[in-house]
PDB file of N, CA and C in Angstrom:
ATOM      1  N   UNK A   1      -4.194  24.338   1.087  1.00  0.00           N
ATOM      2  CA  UNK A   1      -4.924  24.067  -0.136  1.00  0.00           C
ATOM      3  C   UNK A   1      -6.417  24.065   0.187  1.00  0.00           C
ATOM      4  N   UNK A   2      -7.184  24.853  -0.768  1.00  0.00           N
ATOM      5  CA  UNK A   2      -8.786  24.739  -0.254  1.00  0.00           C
ATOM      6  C   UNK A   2      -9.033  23.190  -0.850  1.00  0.00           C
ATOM      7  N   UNK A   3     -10.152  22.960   0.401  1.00  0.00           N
ATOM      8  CA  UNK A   3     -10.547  21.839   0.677  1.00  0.00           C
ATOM      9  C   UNK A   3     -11.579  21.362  -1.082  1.00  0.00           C
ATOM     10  N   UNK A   4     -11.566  20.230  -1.374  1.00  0.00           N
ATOM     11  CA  UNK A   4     -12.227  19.775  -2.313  1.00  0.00           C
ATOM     12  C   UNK A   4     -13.248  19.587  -2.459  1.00  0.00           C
ATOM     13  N   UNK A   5     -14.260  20.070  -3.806  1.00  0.00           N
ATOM     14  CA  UNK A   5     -15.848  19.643  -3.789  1.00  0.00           C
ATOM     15  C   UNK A   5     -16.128  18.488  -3.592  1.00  0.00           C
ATOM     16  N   UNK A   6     -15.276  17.165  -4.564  1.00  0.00           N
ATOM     17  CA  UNK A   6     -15.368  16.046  -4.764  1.00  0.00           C
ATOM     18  C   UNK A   6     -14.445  15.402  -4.628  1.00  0.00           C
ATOM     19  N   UNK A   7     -14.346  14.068  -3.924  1.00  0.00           N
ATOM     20  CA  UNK A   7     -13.431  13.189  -4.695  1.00  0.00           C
ATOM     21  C   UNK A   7     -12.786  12.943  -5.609  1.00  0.00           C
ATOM     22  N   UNK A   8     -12.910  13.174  -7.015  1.00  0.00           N
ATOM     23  CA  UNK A   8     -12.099  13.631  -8.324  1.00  0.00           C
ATOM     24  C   UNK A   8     -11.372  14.821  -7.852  1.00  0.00           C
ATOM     25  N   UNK A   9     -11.470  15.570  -7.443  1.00  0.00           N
ATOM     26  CA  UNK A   9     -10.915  17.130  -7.025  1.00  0.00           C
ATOM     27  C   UNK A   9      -9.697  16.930  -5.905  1.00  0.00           C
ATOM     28  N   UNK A  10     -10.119  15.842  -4.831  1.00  0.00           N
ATOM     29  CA  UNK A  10      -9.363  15.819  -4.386  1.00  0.00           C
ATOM     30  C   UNK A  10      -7.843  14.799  -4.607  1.00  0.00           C
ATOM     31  N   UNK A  11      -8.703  13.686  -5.709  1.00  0.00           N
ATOM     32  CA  UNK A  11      -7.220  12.830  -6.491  1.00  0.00           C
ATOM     33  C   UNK A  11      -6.714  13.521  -6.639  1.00  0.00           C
ATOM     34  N   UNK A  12      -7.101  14.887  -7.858  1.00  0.00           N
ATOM     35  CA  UNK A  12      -6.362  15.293  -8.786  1.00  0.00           C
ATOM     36  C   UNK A  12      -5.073  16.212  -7.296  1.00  0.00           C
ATOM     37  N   UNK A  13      -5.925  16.819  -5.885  1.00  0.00           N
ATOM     38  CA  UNK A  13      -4.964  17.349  -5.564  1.00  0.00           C
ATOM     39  C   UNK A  13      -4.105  16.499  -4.575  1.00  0.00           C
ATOM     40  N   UNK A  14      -4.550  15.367  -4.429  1.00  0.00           N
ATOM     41  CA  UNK A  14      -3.061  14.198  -3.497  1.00  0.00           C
ATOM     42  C   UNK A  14      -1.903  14.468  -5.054  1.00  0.00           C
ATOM     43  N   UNK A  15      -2.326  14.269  -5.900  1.00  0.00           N
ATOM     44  CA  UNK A  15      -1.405  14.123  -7.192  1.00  0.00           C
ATOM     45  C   UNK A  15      -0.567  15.441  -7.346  1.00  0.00           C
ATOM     46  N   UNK A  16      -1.666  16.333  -7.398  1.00  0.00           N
ATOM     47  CA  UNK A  16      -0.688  17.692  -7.247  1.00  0.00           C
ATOM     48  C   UNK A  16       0.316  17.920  -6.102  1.00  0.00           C
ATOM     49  N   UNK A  17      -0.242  17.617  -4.829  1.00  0.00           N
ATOM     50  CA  UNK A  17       0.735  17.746  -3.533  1.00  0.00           C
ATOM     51  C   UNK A  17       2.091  16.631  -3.672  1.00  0.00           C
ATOM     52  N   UNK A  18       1.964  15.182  -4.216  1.00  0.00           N
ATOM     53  CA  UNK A  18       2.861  14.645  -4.697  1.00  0.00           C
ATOM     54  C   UNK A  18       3.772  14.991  -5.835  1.00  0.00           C
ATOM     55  N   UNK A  19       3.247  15.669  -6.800  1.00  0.00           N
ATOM     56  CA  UNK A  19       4.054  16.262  -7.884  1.00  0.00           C
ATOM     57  C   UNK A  19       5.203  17.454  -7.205  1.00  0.00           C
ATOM     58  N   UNK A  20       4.619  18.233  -6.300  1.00  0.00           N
ATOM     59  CA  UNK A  20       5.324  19.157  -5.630  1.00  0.00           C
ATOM     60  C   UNK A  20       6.359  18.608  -4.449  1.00  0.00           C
ATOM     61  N   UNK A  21       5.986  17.372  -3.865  1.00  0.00           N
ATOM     62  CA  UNK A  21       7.093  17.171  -3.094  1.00  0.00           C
ATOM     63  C   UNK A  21       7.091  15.748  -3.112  1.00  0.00           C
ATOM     64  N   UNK A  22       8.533  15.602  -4.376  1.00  0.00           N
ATOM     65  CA  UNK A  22       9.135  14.316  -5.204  1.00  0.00           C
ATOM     66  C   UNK A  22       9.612  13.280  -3.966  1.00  0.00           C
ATOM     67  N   UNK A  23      10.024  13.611  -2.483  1.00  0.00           N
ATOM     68  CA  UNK A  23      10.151  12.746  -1.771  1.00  0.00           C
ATOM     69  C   UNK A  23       9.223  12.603  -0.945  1.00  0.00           C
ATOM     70  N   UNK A  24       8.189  12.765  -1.250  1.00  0.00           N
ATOM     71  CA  UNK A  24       7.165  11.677  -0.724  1.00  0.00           C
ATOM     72  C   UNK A  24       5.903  12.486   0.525  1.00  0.00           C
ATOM     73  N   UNK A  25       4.866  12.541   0.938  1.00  0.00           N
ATOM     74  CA  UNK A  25       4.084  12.714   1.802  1.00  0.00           C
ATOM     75  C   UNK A  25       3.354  11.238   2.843  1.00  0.00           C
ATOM     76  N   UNK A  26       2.995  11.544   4.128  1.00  0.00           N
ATOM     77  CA  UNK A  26       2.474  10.396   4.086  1.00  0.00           C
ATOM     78  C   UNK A  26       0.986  10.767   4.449  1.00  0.00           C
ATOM     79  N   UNK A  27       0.363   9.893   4.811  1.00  0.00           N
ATOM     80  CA  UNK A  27      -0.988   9.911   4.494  1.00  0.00           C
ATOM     81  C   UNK A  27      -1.512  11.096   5.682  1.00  0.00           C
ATOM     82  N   UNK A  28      -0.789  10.836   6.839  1.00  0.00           N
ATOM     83  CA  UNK A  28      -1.315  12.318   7.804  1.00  0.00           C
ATOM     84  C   UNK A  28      -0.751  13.590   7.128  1.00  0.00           C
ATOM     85  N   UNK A  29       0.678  13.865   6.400  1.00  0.00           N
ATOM     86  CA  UNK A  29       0.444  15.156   5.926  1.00  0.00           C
ATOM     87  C   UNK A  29       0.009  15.499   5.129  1.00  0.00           C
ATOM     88  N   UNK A  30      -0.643  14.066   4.115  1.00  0.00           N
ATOM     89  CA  UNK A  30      -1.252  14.689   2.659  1.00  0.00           C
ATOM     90  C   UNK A  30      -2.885  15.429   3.534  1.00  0.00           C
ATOM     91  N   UNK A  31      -3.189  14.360   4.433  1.00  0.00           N
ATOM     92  CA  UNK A  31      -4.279  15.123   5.221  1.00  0.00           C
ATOM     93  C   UNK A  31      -4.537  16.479   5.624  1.00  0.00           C
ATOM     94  N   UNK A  32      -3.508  16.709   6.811  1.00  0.00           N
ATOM     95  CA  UNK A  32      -3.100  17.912   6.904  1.00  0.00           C
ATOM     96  C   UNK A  32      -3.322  19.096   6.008  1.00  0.00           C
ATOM     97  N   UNK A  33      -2.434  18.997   4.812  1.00  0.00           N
ATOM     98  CA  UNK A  33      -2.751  19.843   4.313  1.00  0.00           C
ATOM     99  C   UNK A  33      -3.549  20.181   3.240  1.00  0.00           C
ATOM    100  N   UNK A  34      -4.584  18.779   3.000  1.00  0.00           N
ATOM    101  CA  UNK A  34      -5.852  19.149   2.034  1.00  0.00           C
ATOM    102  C   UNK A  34      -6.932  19.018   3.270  1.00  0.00           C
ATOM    103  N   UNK A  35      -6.954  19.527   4.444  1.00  0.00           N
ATOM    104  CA  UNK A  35      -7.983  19.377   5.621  1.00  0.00           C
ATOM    105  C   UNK A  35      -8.923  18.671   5.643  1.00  0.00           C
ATOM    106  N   UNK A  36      -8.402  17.366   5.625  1.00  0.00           N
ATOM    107  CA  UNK A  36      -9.547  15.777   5.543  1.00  0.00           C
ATOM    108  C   UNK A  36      -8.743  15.105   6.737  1.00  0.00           C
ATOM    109  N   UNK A  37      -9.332  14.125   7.356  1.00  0.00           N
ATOM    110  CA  UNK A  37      -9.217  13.121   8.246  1.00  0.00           C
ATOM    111  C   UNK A  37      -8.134  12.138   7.203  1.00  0.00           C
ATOM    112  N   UNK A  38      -7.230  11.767   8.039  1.00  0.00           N
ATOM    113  CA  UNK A  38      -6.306  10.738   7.268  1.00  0.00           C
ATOM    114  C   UNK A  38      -6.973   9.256   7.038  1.00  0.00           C
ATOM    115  N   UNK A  39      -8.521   9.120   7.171  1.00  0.00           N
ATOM    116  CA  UNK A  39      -8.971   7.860   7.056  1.00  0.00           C
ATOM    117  C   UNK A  39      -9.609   8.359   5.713  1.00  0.00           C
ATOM    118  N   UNK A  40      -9.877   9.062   5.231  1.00  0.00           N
ATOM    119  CA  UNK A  40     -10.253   9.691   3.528  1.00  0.00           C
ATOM    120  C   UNK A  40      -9.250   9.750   2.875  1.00  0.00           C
ATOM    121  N   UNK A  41      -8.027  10.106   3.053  1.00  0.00           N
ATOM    122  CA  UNK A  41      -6.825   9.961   2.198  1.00  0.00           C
ATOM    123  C   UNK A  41      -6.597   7.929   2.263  1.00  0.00           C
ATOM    124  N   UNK A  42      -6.711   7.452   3.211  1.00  0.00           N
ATOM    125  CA  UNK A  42      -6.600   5.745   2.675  1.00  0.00           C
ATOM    126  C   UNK A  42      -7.423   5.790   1.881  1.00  0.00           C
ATOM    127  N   UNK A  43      -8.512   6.042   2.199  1.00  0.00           N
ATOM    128  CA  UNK A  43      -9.786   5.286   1.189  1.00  0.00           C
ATOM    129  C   UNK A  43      -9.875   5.867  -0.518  1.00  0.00           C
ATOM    130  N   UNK A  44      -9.091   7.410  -0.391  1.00  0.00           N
ATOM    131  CA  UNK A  44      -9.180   7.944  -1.975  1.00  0.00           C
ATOM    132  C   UNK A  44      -7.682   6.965  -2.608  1.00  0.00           C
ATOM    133  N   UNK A  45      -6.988   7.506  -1.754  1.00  0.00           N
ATOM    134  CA  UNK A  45      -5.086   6.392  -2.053  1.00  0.00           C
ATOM    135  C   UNK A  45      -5.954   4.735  -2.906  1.00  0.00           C
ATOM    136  N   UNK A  46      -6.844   4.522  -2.444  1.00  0.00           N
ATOM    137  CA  UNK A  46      -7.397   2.827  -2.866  1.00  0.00           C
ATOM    138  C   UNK A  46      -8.025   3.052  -4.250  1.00  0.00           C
ATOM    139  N   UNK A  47      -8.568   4.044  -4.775  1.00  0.00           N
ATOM    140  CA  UNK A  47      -8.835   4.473  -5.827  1.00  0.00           C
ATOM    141  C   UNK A  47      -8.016   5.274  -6.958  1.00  0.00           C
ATOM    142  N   UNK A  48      -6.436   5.421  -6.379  1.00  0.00           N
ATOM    143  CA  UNK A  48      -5.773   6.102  -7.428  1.00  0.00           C
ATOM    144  C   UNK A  48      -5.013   5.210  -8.377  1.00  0.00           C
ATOM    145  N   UNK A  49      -5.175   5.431  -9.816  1.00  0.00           N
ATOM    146  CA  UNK A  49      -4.228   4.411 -10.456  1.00  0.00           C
ATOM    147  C   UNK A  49      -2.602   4.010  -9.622  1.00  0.00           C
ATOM    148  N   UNK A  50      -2.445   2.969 -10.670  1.00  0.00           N
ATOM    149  CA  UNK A  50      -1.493   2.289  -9.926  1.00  0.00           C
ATOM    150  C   UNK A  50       0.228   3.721  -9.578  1.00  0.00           C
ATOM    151  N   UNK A  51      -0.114   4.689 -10.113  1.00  0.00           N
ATOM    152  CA  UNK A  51       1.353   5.632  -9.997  1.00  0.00           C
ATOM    153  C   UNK A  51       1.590   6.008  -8.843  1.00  0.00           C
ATOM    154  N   UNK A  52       0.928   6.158  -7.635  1.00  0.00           N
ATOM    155  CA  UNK A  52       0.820   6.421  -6.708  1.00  0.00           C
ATOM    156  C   UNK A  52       1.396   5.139  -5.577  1.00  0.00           C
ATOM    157  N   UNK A  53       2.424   4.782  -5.293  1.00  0.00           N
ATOM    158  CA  UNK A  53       2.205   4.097  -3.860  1.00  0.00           C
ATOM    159  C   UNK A  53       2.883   4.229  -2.838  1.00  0.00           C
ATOM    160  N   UNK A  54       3.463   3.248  -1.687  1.00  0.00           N
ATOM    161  CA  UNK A  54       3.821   3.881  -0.596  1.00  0.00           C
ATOM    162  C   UNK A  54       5.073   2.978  -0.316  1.00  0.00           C
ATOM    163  N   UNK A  55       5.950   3.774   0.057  1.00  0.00           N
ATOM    164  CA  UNK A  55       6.933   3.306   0.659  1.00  0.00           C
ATOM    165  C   UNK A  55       7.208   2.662   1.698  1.00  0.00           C
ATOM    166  N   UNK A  56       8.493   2.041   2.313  1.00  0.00           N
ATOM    167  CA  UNK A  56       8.164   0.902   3.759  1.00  0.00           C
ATOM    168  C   UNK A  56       8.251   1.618   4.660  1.00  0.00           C
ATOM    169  N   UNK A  57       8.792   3.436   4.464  1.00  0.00           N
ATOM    170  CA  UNK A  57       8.555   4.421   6.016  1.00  0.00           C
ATOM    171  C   UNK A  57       7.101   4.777   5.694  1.00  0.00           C
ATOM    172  N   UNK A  58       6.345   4.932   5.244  1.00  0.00           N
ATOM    173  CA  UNK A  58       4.671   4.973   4.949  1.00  0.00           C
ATOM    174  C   UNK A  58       4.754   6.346   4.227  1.00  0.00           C
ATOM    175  N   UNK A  59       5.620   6.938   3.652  1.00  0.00           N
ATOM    176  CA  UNK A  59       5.589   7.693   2.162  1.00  0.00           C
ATOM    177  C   UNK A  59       4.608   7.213   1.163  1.00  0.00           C
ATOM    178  N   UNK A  60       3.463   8.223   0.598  1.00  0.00           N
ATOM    179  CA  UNK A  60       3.375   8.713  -0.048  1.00  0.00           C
ATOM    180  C   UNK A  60       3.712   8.654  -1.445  1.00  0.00           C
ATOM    181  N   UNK A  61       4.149   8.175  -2.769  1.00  0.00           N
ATOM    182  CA  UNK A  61       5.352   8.602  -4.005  1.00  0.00           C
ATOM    183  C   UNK A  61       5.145   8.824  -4.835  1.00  0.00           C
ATOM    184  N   UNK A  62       4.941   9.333  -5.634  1.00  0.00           N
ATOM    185  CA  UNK A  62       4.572   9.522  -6.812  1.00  0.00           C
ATOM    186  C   UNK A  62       5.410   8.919  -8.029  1.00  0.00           C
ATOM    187  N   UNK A  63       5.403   7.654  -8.902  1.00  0.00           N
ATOM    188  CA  UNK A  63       5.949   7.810  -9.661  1.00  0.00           C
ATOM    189  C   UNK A  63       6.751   8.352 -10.887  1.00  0.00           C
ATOM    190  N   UNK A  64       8.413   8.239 -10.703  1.00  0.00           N
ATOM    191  CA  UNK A  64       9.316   9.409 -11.800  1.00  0.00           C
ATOM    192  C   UNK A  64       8.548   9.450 -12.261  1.00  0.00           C
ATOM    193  N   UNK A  65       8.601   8.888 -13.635  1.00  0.00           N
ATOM    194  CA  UNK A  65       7.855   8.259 -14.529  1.00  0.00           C
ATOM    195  C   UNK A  65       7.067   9.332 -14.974  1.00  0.00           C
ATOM    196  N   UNK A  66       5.672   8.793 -14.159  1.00  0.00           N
ATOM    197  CA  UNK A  66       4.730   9.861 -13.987  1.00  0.00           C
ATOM    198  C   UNK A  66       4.618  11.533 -13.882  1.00  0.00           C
ATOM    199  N   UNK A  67       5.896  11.280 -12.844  1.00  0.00           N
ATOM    200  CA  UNK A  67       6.007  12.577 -12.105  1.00  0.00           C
ATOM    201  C   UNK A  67       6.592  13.875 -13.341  1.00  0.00           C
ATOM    202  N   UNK A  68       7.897  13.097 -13.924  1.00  0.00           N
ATOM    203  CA  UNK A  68       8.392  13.675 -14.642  1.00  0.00           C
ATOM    204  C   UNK A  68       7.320  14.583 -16.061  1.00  0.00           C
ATOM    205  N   UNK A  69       6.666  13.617 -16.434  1.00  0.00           N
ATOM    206  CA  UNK A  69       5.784  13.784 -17.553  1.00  0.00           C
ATOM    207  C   UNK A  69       4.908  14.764 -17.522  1.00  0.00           C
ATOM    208  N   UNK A  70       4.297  14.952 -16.149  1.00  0.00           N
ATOM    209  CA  UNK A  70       3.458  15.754 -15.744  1.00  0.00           C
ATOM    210  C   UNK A  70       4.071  16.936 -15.070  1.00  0.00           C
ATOM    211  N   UNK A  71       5.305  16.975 -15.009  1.00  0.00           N
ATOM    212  CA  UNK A  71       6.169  18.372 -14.757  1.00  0.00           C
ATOM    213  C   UNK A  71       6.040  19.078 -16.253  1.00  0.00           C
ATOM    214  N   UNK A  72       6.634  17.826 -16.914  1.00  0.00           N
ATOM    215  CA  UNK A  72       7.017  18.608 -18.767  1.00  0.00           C
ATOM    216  C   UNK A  72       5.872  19.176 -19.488  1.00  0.00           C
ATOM    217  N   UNK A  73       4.722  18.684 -18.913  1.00  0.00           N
ATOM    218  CA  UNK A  73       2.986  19.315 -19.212  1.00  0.00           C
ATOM    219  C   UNK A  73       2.873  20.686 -18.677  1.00  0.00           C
ATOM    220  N   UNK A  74       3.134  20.821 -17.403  1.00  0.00           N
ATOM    221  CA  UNK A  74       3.070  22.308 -16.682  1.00  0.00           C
ATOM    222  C   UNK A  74       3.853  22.976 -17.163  1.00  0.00           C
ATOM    223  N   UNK A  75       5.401  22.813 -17.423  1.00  0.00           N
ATOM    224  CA  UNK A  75       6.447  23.222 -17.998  1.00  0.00           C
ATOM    225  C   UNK A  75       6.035  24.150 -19.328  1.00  0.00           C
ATOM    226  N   UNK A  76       5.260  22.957 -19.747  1.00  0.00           N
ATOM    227  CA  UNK A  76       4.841  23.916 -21.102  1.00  0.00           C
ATOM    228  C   UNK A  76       3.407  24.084 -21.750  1.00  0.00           C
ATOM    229  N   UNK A  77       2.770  24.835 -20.719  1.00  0.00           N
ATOM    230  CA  UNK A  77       2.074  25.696 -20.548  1.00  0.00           C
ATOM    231  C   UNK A  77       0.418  24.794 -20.364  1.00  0.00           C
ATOM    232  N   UNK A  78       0.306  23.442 -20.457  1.00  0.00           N
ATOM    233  CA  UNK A  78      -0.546  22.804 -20.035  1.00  0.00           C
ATOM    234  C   UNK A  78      -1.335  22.878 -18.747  1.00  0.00           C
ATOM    235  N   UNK A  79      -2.564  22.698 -18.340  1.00  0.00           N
ATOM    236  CA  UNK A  79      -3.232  23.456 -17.319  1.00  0.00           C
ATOM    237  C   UNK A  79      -3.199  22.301 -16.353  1.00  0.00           C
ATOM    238  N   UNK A  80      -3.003  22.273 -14.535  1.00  0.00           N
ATOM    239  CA  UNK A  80      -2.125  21.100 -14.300  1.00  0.00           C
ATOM    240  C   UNK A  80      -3.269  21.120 -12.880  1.00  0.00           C
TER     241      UNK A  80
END
């Protein structure tokens, strides 16, 4: 994934990389693969609404909930 201008850019893509994989990332592969240091993914993770949290293996999750809703947006034809 190209790397982000901003902070907003890059919520929106921890959210996207969580939307795409429903069981979970943890904070080194959300790193990994938006090419940031895993000490910028804690510190943006501290700023994302509450849908986002982490599991007791250190997952990543995206809430159904959430998750679902924002599938049914892309689904139909909403820009994501």
């Amino acid at each position: 994934m190209k790397r982000a201008a901003n902070k907003a850019e890059r919520l929106l893509q921890i959210e996207q990389l969580l939307l795409a994989h429903p069981e979970g990332l943890t904070q080194a592969e959300l790193a990994r693969r938006l090419g940031v240091d895993r000490s910028t993914i804690h510190r943006n993770l501290a700023d994302v609404p509450g849908y986002i949290y982490e599991e007791e293996d250190g997952r990543e999750i995206l809430d159904s909930v959430v998750g679902r809703s924002a599938r049914r947006a892309c689904a139909g034809g909403t820009a994501c």
